[in-house]
Protein backbone atom coordinates (compact mmCIF):
# COMPACT_ATOMS: atom_id res chain seq x y z
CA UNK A 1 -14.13 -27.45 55.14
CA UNK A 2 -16.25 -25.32 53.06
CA UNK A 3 -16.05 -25.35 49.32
CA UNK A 4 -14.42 -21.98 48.60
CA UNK A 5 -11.80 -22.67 51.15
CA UNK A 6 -11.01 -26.08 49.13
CA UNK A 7 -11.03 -24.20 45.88
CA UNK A 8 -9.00 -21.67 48.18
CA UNK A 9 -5.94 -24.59 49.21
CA UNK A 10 -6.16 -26.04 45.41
CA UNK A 11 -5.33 -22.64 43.55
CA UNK A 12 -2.90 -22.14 46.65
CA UNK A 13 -1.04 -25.50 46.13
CA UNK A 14 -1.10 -24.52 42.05
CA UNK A 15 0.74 -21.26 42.90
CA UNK A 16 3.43 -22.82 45.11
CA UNK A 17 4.09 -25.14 42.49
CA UNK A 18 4.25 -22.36 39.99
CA UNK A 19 6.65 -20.28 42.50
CA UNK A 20 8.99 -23.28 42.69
CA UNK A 21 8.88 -23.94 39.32
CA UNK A 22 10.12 -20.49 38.34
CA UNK A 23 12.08 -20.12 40.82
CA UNK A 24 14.12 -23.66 39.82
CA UNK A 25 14.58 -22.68 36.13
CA UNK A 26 14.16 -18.97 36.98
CA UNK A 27 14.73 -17.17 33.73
CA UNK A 28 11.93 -14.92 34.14
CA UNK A 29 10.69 -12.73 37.15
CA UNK A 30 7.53 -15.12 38.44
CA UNK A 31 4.74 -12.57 37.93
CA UNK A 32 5.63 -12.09 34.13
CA UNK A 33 7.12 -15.90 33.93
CA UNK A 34 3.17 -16.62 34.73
CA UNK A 35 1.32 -14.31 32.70
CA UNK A 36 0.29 -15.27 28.96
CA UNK A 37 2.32 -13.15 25.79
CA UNK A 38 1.65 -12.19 22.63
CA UNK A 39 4.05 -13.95 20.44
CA UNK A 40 3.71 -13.28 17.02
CA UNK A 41 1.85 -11.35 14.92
CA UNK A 42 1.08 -11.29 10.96
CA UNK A 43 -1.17 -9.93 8.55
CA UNK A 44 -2.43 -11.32 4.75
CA UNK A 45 -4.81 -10.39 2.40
CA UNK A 46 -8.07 -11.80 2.02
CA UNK A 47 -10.81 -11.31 -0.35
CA UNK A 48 -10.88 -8.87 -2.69
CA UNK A 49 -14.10 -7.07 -3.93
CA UNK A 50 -14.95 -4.28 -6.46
CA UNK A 51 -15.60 -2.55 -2.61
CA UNK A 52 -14.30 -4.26 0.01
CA UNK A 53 -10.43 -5.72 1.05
CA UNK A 54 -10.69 -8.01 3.69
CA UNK A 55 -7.45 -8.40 5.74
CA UNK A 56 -6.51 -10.85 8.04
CA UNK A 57 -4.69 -11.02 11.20
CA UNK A 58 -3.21 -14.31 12.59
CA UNK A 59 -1.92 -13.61 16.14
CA UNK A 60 -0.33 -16.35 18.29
CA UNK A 61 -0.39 -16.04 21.88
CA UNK A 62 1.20 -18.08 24.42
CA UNK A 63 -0.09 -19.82 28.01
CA UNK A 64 2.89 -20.59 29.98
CA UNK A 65 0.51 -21.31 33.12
CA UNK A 66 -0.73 -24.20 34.83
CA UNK A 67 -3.64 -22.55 34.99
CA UNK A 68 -5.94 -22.74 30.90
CA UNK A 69 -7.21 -18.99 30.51
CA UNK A 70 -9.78 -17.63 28.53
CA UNK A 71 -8.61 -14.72 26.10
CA UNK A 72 -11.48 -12.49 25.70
CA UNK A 73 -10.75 -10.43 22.99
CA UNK A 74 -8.40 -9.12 20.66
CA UNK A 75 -8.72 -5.79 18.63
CA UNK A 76 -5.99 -4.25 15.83
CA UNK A 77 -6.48 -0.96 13.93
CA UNK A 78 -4.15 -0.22 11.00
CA UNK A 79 -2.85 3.50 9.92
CA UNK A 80 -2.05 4.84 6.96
CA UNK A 81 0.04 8.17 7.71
CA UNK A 82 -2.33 8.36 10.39
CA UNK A 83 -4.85 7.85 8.75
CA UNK A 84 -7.28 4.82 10.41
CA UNK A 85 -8.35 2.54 7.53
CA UNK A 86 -9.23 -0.58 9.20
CA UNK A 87 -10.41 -2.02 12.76
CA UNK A 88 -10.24 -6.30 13.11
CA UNK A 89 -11.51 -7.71 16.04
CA UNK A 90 -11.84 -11.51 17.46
CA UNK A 91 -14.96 -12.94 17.33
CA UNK A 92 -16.04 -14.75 20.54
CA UNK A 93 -13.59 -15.99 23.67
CA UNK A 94 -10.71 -18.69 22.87
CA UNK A 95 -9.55 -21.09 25.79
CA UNK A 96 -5.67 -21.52 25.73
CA UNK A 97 -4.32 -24.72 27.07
CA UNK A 98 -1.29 -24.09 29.79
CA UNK A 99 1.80 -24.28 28.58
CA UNK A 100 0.60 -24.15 24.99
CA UNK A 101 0.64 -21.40 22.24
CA UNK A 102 -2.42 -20.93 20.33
CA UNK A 103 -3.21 -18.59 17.29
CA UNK A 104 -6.38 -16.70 16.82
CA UNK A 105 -7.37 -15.58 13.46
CA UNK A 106 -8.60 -12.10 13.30
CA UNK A 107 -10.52 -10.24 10.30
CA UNK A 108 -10.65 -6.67 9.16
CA UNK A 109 -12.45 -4.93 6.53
CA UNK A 110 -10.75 -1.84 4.25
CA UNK A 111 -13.27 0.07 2.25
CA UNK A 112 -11.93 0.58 -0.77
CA UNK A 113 -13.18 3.79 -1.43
CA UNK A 114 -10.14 4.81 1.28
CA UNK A 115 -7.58 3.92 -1.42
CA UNK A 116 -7.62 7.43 -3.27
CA UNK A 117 -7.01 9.54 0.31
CA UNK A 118 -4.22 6.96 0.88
CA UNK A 119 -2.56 7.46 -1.88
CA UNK A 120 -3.05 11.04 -1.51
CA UNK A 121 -1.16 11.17 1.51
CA UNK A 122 1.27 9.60 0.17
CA UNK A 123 2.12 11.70 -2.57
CA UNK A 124 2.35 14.72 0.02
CA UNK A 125 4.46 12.94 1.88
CA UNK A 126 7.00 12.53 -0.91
CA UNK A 127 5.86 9.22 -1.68
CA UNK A 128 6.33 7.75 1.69
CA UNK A 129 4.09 6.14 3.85
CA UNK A 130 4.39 5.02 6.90
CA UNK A 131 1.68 1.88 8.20
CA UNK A 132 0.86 1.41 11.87
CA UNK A 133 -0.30 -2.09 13.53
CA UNK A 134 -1.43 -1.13 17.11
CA UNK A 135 -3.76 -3.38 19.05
CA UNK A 136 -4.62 -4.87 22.26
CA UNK A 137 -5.14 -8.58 23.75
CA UNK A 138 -7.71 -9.00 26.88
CA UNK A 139 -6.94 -12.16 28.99
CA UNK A 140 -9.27 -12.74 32.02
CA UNK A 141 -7.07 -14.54 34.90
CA UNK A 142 -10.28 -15.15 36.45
CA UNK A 143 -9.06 -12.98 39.72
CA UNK A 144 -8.23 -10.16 37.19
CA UNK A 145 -8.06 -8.62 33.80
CA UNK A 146 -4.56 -8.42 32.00
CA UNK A 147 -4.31 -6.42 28.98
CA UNK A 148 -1.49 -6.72 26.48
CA UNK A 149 -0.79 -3.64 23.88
CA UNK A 150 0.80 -4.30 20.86
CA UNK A 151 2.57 -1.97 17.99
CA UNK A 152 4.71 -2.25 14.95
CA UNK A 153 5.37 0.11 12.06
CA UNK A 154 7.13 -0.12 8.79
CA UNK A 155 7.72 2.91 6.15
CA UNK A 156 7.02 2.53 2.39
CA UNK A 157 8.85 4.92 0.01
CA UNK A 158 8.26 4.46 -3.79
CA UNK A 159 9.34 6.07 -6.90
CA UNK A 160 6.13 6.00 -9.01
CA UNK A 161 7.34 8.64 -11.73
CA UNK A 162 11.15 6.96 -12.30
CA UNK A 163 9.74 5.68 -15.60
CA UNK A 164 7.98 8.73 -17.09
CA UNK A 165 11.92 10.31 -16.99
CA UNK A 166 14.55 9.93 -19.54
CA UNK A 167 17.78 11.65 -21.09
CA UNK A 168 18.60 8.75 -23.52
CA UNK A 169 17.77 10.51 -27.54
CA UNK A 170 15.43 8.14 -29.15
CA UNK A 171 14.43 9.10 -32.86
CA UNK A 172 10.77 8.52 -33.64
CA UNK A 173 9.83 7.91 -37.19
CA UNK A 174 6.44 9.96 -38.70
CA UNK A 175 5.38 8.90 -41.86
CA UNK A 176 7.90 10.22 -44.10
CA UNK A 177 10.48 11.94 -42.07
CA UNK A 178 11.24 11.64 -38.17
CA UNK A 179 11.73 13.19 -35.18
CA UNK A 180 13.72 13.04 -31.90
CA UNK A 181 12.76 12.64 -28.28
CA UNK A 182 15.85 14.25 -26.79
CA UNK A 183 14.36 14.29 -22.87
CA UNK A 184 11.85 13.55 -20.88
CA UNK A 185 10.64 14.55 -17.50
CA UNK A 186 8.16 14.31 -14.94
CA UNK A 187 6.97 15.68 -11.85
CA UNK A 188 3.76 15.97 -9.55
CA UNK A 189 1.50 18.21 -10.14
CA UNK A 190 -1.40 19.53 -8.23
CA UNK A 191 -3.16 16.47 -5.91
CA UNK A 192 -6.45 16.71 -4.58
CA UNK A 193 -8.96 14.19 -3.11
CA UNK A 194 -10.64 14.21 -7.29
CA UNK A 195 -7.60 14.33 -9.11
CA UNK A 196 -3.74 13.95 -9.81
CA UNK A 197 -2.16 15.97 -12.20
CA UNK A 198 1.43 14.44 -13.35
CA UNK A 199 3.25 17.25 -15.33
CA UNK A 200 5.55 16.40 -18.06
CA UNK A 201 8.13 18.03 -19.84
CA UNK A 202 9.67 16.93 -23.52
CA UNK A 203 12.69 18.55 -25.80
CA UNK A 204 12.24 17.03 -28.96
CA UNK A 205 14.58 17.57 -31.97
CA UNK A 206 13.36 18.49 -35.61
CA UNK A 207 16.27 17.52 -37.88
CA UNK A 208 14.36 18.13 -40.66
CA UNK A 209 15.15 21.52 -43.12
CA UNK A 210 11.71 22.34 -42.75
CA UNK A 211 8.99 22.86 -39.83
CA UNK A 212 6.33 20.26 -38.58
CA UNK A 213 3.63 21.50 -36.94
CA UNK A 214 2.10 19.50 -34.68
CA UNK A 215 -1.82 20.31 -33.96
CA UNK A 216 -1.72 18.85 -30.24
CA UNK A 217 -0.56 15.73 -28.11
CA UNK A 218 -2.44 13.22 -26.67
CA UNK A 219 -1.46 11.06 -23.69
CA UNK A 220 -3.05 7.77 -21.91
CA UNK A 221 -1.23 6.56 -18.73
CA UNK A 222 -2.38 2.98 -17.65
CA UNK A 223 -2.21 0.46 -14.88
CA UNK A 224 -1.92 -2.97 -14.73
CA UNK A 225 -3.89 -2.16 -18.23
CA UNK A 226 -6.40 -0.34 -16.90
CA UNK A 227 -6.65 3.62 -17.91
CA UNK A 228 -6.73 5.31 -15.41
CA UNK A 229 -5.90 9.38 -17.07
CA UNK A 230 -5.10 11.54 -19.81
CA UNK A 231 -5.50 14.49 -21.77
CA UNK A 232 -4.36 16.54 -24.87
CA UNK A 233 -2.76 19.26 -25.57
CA UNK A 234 -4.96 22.63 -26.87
CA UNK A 235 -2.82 24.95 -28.61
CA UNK A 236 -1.17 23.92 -31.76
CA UNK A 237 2.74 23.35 -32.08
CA UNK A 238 5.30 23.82 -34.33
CA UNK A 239 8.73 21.63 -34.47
CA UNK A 240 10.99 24.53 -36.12
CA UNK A 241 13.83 23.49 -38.61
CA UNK A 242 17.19 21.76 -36.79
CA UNK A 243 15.94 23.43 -33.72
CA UNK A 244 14.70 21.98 -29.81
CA UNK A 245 11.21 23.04 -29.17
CA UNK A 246 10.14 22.22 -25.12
CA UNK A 247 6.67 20.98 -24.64
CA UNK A 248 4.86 21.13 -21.86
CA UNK A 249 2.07 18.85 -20.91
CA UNK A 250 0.01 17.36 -17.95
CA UNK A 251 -1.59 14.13 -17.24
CA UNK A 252 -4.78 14.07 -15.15
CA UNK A 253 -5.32 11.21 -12.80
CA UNK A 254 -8.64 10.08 -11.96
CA UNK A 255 -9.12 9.36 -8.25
CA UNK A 256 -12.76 7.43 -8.81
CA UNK A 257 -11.14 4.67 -10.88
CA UNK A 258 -8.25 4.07 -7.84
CA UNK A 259 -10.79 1.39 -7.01
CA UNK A 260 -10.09 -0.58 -9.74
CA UNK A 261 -6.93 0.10 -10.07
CA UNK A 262 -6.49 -1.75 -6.11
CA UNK A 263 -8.33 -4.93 -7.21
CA UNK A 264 -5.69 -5.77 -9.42
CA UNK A 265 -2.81 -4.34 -7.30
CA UNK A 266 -3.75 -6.99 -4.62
CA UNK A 267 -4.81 -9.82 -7.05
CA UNK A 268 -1.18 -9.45 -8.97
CA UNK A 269 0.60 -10.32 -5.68
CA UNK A 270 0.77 -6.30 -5.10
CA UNK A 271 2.69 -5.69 -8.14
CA UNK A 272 1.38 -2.90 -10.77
CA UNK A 273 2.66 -2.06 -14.43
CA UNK A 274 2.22 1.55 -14.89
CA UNK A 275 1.94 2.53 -18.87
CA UNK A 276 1.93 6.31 -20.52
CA UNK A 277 1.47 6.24 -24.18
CA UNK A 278 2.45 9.62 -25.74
CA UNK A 279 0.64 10.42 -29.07
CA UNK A 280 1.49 13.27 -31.67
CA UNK A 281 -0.97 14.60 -34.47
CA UNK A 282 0.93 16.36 -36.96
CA UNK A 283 -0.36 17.32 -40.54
CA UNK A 284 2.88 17.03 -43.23
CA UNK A 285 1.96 18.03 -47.13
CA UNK A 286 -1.84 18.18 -45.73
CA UNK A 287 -1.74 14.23 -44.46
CA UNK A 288 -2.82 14.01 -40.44
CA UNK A 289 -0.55 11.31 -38.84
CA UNK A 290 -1.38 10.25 -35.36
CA UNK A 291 1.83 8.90 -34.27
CA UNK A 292 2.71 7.13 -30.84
CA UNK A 293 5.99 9.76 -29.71
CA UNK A 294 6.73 7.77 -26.64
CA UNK A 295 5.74 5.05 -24.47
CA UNK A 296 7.32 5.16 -20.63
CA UNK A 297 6.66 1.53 -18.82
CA UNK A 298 7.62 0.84 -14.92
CA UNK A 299 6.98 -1.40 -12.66
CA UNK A 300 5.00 -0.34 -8.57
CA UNK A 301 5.93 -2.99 -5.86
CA UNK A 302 5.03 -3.26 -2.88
CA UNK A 303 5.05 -5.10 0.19
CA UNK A 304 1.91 -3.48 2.48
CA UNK A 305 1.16 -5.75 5.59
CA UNK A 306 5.34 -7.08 5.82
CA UNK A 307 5.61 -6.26 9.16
């Protein structure tokens, strides 16, 4: 007898016992019963760089041969409103022991500089985002390939500008008299790939008997305490006597410091304290006050690679 024809009878005997096996407990047809699964799959952060987020993939396949296999490769990309932001691959084969499961640990690199079109699209989008996990496993059977495709989703919706609004009066003292902050409101403004513009709109109140001019606003909106836009007002105002006066302003978001922004988005268990401080200058009996009108605080969670 030959050698191949031994190796022949041997795999031949291990697929009769496989057959009866299945077909004893049968809970499974025998050609999928045989054939190895992915079983689970889960993503974490990993080290985070002015530059670079590393993200890693821990996926757990399963053997339920006789047979040990060799699983060639595994791949994942991840999409950001379709947008492809990262590719992980394995590195190297892994054996897998029959009737075993064993978890391979998978790394992928997001350039950070992808942060600002993410967030981008997901202002467009109405602040929703959905994130894609598709991939693909590569066993070799040794008489074949077998390739296993994998996909999951999940949709992230957020309400960044919930804390720049309010309708609750709040009186604001200036030097020696005072004003109040009747309203508040905000909305997006234009968004480009260089900038966000977040326009604002305020009624305050001047119970006063007399006008207060105010020579222009100034606004600072921060994250996780770092500042990240602003701007002022150009054109002078006045507050008249018991009367509302609307003012309109914008706040301009700069996409280049996004980066930084991330680092601490990530590091802070992806939690972010956003921060607008509102400042008026107003000249009363020839005395400039700068005066903090207004400061709107929130809280950003989120929950990225919960799949």
């Amino acid at each position: 007898m030959g050698k191949k024809a031994a190796i022949l009878i041997i795999l031949g005997l291990i697929a009769a016992f496989e057959v009866g096996y299945y077909i004893y407990y049968g809970v499974e047809p025998l050609t999928e019963a045989i054939k190895p699964k992915i079983e689970k799959i889960s993503l974490s952060w990993g080290n985070v760089t002015y530059d670079f987020t590393e993200i890693i993939a821990e996926v757990s396949v399963s053997n339920p041969s006789l047979i040990p296999i060799t699983l060639k490769e595994v791949v994942f990309d991840l999409y950001v409103n379709n947008i492809k932001i990262i590719r992980g691959s394995s590195e190297g084969s892994v054996n897998l022991a029959s009737f075993q499961e064993t978890v391979v640990r998978l790394t992928g690199i997001l350039n950070n500089s992808m942060i600002s079109d993410c967030l981008v699209s997901h202002l467009k989008n109405g602040e929703k985002t959905n994130i894609r996990l598709s991939g693909k496993a590569v066993f070799d059977l040794k008489i074949m390939e077998l390739t296993r495709s994998f996909e999951h989703a999940l949709n992230v919706t957020t309400n960044i500008l919930a804390s720049m609004s309010t309708n609750q009066a709040e009186t604001i003292i200036i030097g020696p008299t005072e004003i109040v902050l009747k309203s508040l409101t905000s909305s997006w403004g234009r968004i480009t790939s260089e900038e966000i513009e977040i326009n604002h709109e305020a009624v305050i109140y001047n119970p006063n008997q007399y006008p207060i001019p105010m020579t222009k606003i100034e606004y600072e909106i921060y994250a996780n305490n770092i500042r990240i836009g602003g701007g002022s007002t150009h054109n002078p105002i006045i507050l008249g006597a018991g009367k509302d006066t609307v003012i309109q302003l914008t706040t301009v978001l700069d996409n280049t410091l996004l980066d930084e922004w991330w680092i601490t988005h990530i590091r802070n268990g992806e939690k972010t304290k956003i921060t607008i401080d509102i400042y008026s200058i107003i000249e009363i009996h020839n005395i400039t006050y700068k005066i903090k009108v207004y400061r709107a605080e929130g809280n950003i969670t989120t929950n990225i690679l919960k799949f």
